[in-house]
PDB file of N, CA and C in Angstrom:
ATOM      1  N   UNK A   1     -68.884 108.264 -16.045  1.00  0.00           N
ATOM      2  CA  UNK A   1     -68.003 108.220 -17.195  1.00  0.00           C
ATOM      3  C   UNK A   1     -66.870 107.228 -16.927  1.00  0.00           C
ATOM      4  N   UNK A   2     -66.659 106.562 -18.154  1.00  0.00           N
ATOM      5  CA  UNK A   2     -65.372 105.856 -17.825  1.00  0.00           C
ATOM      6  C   UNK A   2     -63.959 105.981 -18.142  1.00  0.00           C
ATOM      7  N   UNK A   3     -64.011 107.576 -18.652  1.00  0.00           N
ATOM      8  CA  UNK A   3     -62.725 107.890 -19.528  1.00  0.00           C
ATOM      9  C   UNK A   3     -62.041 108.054 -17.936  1.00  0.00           C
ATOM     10  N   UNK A   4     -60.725 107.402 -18.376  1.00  0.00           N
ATOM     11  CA  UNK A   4     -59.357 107.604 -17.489  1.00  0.00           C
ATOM     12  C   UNK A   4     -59.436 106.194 -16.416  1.00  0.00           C
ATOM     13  N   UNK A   5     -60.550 105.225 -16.372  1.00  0.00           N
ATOM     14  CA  UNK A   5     -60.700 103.870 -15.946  1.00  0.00           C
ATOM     15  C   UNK A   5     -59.285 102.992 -16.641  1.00  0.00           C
ATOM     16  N   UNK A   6     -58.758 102.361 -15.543  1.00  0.00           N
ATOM     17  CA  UNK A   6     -57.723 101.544 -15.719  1.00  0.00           C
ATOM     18  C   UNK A   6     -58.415  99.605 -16.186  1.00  0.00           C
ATOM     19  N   UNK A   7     -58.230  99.252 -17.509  1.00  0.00           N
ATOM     20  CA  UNK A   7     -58.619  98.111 -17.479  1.00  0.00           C
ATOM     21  C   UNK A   7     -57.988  97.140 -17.985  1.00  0.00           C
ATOM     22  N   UNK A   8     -57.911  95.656 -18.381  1.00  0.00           N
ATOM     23  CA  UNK A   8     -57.605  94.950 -18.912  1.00  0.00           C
ATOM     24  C   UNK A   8     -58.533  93.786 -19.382  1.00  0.00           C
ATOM     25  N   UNK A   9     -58.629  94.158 -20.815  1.00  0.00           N
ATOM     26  CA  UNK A   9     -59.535  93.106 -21.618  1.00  0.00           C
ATOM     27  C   UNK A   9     -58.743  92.289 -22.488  1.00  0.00           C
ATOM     28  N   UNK A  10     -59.491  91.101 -22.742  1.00  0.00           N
ATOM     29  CA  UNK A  10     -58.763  90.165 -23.523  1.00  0.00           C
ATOM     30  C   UNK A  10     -59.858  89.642 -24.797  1.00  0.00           C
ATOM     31  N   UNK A  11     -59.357  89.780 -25.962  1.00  0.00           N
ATOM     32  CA  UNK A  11     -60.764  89.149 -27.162  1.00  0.00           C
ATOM     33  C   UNK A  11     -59.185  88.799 -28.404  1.00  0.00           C
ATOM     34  N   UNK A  12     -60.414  89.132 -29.396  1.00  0.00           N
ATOM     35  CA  UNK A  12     -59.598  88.694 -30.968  1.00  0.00           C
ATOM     36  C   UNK A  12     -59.379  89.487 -31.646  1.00  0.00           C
ATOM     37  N   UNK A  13     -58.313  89.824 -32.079  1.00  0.00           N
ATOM     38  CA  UNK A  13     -57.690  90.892 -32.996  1.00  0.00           C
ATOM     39  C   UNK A  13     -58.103  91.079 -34.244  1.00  0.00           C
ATOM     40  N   UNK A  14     -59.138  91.863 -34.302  1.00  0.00           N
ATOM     41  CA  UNK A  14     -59.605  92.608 -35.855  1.00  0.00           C
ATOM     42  C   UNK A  14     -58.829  93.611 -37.062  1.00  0.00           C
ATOM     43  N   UNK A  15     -59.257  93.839 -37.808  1.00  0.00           N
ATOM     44  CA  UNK A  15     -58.733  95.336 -38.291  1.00  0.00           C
ATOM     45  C   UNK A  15     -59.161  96.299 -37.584  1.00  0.00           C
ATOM     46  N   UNK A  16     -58.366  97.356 -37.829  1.00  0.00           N
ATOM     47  CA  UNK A  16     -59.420  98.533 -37.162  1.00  0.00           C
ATOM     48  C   UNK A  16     -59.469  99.540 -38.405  1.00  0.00           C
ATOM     49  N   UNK A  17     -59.710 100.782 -38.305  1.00  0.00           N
ATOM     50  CA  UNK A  17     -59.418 101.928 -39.019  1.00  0.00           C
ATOM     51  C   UNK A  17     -58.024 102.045 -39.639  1.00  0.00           C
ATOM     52  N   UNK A  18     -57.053 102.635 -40.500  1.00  0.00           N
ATOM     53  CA  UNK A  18     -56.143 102.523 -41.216  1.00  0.00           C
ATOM     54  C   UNK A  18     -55.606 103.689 -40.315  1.00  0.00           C
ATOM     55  N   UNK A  19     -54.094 103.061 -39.506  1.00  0.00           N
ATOM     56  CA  UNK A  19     -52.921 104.016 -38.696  1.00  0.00           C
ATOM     57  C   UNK A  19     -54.189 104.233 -37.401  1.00  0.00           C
ATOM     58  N   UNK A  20     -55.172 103.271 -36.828  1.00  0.00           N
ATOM     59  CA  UNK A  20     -55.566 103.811 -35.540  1.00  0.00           C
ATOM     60  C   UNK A  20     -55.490 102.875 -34.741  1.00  0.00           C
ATOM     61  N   UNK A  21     -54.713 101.467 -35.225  1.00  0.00           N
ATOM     62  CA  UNK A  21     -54.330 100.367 -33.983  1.00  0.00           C
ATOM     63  C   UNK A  21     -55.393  99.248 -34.598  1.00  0.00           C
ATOM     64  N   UNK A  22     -56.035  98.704 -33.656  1.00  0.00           N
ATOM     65  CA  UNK A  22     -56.705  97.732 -34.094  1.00  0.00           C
ATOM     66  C   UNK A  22     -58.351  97.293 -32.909  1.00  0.00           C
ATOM     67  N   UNK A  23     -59.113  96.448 -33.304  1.00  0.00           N
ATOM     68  CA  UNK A  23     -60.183  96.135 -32.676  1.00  0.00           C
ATOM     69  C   UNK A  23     -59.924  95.192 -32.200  1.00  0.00           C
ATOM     70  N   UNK A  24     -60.262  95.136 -30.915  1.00  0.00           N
ATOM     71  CA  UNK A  24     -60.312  93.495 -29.679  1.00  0.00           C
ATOM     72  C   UNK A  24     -61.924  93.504 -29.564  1.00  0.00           C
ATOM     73  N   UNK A  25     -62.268  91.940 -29.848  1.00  0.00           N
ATOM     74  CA  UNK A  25     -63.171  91.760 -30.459  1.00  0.00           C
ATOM     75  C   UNK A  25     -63.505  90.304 -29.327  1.00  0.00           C
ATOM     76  N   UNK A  26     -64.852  90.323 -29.073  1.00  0.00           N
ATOM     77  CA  UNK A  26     -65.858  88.813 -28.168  1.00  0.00           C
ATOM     78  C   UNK A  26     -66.791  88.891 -29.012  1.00  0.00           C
ATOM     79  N   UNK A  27     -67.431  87.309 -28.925  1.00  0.00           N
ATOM     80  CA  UNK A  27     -68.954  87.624 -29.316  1.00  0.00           C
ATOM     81  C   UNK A  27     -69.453  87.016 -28.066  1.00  0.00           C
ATOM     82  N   UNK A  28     -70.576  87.970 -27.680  1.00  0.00           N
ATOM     83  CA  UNK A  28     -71.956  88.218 -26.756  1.00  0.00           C
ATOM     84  C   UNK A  28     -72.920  87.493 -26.603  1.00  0.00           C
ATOM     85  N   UNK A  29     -73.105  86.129 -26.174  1.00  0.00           N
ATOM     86  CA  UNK A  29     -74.489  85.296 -26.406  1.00  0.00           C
ATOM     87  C   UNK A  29     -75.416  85.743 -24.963  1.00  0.00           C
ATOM     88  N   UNK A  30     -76.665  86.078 -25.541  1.00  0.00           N
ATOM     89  CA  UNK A  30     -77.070  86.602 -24.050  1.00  0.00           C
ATOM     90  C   UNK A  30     -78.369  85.755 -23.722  1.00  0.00           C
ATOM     91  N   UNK A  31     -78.435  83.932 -25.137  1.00  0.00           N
ATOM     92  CA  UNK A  31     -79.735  83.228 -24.537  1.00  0.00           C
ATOM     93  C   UNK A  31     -78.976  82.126 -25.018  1.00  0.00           C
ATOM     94  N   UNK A  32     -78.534  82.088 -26.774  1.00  0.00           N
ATOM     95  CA  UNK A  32     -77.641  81.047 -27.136  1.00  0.00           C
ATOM     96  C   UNK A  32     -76.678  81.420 -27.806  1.00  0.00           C
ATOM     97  N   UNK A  33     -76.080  80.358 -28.580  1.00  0.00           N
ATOM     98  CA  UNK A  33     -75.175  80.566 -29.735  1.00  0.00           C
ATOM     99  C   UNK A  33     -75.408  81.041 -31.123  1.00  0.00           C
ATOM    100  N   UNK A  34     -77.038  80.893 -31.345  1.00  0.00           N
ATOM    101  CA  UNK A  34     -77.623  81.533 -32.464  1.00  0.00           C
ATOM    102  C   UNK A  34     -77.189  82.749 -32.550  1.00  0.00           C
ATOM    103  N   UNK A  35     -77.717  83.213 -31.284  1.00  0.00           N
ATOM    104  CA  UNK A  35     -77.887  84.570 -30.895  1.00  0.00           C
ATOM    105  C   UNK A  35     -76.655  85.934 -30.422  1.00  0.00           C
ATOM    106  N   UNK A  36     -75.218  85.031 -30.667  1.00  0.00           N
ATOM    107  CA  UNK A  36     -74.309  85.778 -30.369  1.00  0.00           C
ATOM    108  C   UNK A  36     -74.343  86.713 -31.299  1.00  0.00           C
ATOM    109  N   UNK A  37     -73.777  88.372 -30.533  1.00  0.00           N
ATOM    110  CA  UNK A  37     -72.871  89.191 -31.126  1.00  0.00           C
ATOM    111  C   UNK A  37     -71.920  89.449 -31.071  1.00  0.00           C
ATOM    112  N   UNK A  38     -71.524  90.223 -32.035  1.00  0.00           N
ATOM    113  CA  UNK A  38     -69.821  90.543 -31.959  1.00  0.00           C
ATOM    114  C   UNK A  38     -70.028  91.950 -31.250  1.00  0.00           C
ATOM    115  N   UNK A  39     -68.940  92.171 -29.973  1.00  0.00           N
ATOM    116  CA  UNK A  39     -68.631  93.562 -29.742  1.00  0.00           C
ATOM    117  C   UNK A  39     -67.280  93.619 -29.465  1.00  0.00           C
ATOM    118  N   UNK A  40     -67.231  94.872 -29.817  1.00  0.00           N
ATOM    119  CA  UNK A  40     -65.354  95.278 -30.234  1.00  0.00           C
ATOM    120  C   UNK A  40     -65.291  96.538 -30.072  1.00  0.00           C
ATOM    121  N   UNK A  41     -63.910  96.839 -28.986  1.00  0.00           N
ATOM    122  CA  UNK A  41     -63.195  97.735 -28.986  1.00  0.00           C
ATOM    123  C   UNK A  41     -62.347  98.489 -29.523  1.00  0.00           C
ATOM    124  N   UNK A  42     -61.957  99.916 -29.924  1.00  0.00           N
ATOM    125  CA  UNK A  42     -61.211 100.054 -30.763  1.00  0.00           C
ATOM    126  C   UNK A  42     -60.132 100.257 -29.432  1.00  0.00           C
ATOM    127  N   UNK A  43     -58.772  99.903 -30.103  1.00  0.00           N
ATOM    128  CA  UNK A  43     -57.341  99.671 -29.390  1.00  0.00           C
ATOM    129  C   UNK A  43     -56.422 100.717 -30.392  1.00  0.00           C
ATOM    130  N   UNK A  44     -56.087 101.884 -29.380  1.00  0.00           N
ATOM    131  CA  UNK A  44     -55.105 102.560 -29.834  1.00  0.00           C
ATOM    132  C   UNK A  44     -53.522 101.884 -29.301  1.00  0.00           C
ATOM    133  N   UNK A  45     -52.728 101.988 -29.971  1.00  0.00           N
ATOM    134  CA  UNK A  45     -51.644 101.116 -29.988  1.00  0.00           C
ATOM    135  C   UNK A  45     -50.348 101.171 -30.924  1.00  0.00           C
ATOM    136  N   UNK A  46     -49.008 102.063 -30.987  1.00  0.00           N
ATOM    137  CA  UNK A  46     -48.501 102.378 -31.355  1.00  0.00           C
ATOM    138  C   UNK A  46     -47.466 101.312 -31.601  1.00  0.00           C
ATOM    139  N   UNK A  47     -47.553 100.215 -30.772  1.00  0.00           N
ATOM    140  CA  UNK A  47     -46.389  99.144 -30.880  1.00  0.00           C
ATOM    141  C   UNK A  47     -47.218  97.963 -32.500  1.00  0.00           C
ATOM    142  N   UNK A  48     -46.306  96.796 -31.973  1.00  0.00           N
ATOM    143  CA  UNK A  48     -47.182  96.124 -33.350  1.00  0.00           C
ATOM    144  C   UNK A  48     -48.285  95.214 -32.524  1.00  0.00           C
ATOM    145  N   UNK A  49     -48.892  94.996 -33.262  1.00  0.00           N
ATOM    146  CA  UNK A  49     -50.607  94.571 -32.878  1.00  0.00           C
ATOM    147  C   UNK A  49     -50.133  93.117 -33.089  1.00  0.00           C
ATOM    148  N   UNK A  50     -50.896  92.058 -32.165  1.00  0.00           N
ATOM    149  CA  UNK A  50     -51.123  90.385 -32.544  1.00  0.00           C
ATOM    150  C   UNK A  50     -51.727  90.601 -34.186  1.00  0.00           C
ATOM    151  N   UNK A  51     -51.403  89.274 -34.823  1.00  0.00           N
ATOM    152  CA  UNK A  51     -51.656  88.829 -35.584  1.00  0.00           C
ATOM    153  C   UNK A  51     -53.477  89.013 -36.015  1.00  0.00           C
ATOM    154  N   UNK A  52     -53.875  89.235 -37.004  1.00  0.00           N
ATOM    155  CA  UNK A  52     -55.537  88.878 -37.052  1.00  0.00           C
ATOM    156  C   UNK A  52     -56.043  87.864 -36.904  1.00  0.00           C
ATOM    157  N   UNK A  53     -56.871  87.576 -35.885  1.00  0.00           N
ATOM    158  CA  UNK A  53     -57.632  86.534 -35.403  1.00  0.00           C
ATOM    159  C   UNK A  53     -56.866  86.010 -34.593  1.00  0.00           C
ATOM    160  N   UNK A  54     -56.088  86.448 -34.010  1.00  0.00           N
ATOM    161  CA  UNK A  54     -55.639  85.826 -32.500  1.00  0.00           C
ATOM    162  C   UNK A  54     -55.744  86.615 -31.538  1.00  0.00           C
ATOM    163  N   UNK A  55     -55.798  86.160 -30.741  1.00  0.00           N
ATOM    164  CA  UNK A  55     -56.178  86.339 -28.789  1.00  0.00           C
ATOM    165  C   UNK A  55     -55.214  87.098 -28.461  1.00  0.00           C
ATOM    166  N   UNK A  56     -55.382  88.341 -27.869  1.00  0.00           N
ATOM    167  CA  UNK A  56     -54.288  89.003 -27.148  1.00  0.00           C
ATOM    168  C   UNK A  56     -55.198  89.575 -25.741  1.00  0.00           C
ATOM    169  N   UNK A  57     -54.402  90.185 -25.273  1.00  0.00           N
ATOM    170  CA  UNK A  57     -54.659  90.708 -23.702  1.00  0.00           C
ATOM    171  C   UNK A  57     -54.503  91.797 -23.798  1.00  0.00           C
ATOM    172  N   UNK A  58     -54.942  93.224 -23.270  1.00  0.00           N
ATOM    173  CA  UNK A  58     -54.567  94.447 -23.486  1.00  0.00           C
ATOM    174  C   UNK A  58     -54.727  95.077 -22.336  1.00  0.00           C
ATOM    175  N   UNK A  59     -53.733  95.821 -21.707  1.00  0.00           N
ATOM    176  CA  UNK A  59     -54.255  96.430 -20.572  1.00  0.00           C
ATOM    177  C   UNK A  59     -53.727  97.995 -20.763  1.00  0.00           C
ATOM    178  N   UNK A  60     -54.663  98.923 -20.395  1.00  0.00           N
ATOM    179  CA  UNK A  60     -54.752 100.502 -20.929  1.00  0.00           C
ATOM    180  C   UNK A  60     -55.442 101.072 -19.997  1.00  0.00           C
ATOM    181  N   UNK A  61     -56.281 102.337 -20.592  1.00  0.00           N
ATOM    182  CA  UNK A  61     -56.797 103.196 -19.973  1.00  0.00           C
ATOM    183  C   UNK A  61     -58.108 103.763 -21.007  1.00  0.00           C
ATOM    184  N   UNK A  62     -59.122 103.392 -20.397  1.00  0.00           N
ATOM    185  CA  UNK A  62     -60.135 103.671 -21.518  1.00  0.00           C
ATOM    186  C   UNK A  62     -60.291 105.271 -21.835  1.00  0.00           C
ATOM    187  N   UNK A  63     -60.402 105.999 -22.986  1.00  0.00           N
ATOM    188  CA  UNK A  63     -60.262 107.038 -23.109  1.00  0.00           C
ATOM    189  C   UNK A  63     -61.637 107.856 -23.988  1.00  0.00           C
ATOM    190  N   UNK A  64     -61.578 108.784 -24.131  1.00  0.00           N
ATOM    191  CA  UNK A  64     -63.219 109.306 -24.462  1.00  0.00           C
ATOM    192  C   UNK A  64     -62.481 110.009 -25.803  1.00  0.00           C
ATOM    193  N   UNK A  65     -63.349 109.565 -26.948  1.00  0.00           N
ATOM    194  CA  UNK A  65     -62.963 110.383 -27.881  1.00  0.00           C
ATOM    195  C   UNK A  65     -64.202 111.638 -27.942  1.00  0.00           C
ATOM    196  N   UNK A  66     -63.439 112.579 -28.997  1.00  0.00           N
ATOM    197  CA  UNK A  66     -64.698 113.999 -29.125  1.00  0.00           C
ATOM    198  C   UNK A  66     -66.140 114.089 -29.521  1.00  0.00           C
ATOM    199  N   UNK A  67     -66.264 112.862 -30.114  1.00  0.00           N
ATOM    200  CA  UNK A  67     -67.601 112.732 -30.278  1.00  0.00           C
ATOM    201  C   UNK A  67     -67.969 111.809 -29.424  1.00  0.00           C
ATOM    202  N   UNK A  68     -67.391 111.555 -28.350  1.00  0.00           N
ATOM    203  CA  UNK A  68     -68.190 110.253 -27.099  1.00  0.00           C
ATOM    204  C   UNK A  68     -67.787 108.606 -27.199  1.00  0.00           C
ATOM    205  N   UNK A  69     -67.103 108.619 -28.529  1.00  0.00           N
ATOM    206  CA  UNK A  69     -67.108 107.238 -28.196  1.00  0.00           C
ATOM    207  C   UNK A  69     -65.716 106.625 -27.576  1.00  0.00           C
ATOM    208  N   UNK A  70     -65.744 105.754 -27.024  1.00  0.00           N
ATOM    209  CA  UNK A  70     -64.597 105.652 -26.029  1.00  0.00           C
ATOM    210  C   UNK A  70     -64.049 104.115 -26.869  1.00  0.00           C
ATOM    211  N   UNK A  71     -62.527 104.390 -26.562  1.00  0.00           N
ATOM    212  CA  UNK A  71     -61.031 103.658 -27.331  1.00  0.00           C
ATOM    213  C   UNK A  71     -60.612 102.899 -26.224  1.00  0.00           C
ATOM    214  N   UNK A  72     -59.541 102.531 -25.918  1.00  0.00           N
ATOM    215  CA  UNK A  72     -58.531 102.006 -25.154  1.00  0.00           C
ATOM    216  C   UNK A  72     -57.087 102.618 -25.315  1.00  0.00           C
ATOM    217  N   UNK A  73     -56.352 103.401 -24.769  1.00  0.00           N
ATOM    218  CA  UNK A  73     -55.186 103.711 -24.993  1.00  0.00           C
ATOM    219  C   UNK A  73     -54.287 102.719 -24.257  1.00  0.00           C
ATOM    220  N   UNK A  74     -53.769 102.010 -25.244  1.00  0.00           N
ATOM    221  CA  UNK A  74     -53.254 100.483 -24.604  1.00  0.00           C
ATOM    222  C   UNK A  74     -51.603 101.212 -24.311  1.00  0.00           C
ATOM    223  N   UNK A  75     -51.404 100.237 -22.849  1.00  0.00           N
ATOM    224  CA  UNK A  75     -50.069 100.139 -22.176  1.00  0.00           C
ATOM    225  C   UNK A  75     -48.969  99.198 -22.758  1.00  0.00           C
ATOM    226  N   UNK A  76     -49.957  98.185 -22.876  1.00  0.00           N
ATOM    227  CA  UNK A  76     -49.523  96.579 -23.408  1.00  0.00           C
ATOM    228  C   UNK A  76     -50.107  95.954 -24.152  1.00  0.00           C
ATOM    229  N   UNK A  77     -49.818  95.016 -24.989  1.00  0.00           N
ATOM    230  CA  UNK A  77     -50.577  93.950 -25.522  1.00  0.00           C
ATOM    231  C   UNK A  77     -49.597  92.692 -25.758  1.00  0.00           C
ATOM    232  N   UNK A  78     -50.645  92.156 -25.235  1.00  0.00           N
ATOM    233  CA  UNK A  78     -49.965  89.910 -25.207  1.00  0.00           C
ATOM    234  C   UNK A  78     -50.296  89.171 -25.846  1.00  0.00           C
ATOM    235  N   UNK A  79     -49.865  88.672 -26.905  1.00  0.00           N
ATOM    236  CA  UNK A  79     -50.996  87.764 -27.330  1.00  0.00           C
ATOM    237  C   UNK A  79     -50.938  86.345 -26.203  1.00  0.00           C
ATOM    238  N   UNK A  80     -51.796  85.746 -26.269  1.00  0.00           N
ATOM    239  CA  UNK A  80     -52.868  84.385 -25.514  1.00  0.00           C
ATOM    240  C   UNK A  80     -53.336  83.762 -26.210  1.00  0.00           C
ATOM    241  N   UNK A  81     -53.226  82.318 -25.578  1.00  0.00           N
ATOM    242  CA  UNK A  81     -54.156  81.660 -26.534  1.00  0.00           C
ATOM    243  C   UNK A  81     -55.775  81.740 -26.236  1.00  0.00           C
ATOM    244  N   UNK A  82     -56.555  80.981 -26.929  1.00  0.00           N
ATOM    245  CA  UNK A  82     -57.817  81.364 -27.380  1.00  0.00           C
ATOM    246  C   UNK A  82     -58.083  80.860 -25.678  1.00  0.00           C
ATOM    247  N   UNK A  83     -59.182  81.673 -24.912  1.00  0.00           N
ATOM    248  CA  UNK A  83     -59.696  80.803 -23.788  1.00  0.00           C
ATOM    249  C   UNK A  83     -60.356  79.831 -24.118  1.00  0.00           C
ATOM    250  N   UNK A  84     -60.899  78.868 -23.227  1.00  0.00           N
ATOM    251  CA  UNK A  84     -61.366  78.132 -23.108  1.00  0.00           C
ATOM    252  C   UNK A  84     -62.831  77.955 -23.471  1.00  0.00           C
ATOM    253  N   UNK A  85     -63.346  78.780 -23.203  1.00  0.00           N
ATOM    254  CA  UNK A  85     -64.820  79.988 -23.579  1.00  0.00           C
ATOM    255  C   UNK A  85     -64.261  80.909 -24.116  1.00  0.00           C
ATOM    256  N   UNK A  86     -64.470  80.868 -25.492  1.00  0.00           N
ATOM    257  CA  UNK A  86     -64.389  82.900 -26.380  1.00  0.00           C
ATOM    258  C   UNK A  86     -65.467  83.310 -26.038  1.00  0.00           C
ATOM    259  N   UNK A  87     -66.816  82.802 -25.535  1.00  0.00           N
ATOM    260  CA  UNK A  87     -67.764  83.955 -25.320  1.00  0.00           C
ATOM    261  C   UNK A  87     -67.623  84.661 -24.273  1.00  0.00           C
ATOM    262  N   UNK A  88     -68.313  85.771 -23.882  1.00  0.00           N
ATOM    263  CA  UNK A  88     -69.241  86.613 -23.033  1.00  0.00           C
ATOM    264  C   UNK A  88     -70.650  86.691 -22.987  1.00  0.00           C
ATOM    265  N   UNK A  89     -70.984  86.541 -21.749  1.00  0.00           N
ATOM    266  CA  UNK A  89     -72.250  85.853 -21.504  1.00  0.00           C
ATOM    267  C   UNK A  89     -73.141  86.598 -20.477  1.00  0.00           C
TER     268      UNK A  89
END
């Protein structure tokens, strides 16, 4: 399990759910660029969130919600500029 794992991810700031923070967001190419997906985290986050569609950094504690699916209970968030590579590969 990874609830209570200390991490820090960095992607692109989505919407999320309404009053639940927001989604940090990569897309996934795992042969090409055709073939990328988007995967996204939901970011709990009580402060104010980066802008939509910009790069932030988040470092938290991944957390398990009741039906299993796991959040980020963020410490921080930075925004960054875009890397150099937005993918994950």
């Amino acid at each position: 399990s990874f609830d209570g794992d200390a991490v820090t991810l960095t992607g692109f700031v989505s919407p999320g759910d309404a009053g639940a923070g927001f989604l940090l967001s990569r897309f996934v190419i795992t042969h090409c660029v055709i073939d990328a997906q988007l995967a996204a985290v939901p970011i709990a986050w009580g402060g104010t969130a980066a802008p939509e569609g910009e790069w932030a950094t988040v470092t938290g504690t991944v957390r398990s919600d009741s039906d299993g699916r796991l959040h980020i209970a963020a410490d921080s968030v930075e925004t960054v500029p875009e890397p150099e590579d937005p993918y994950e590969y």
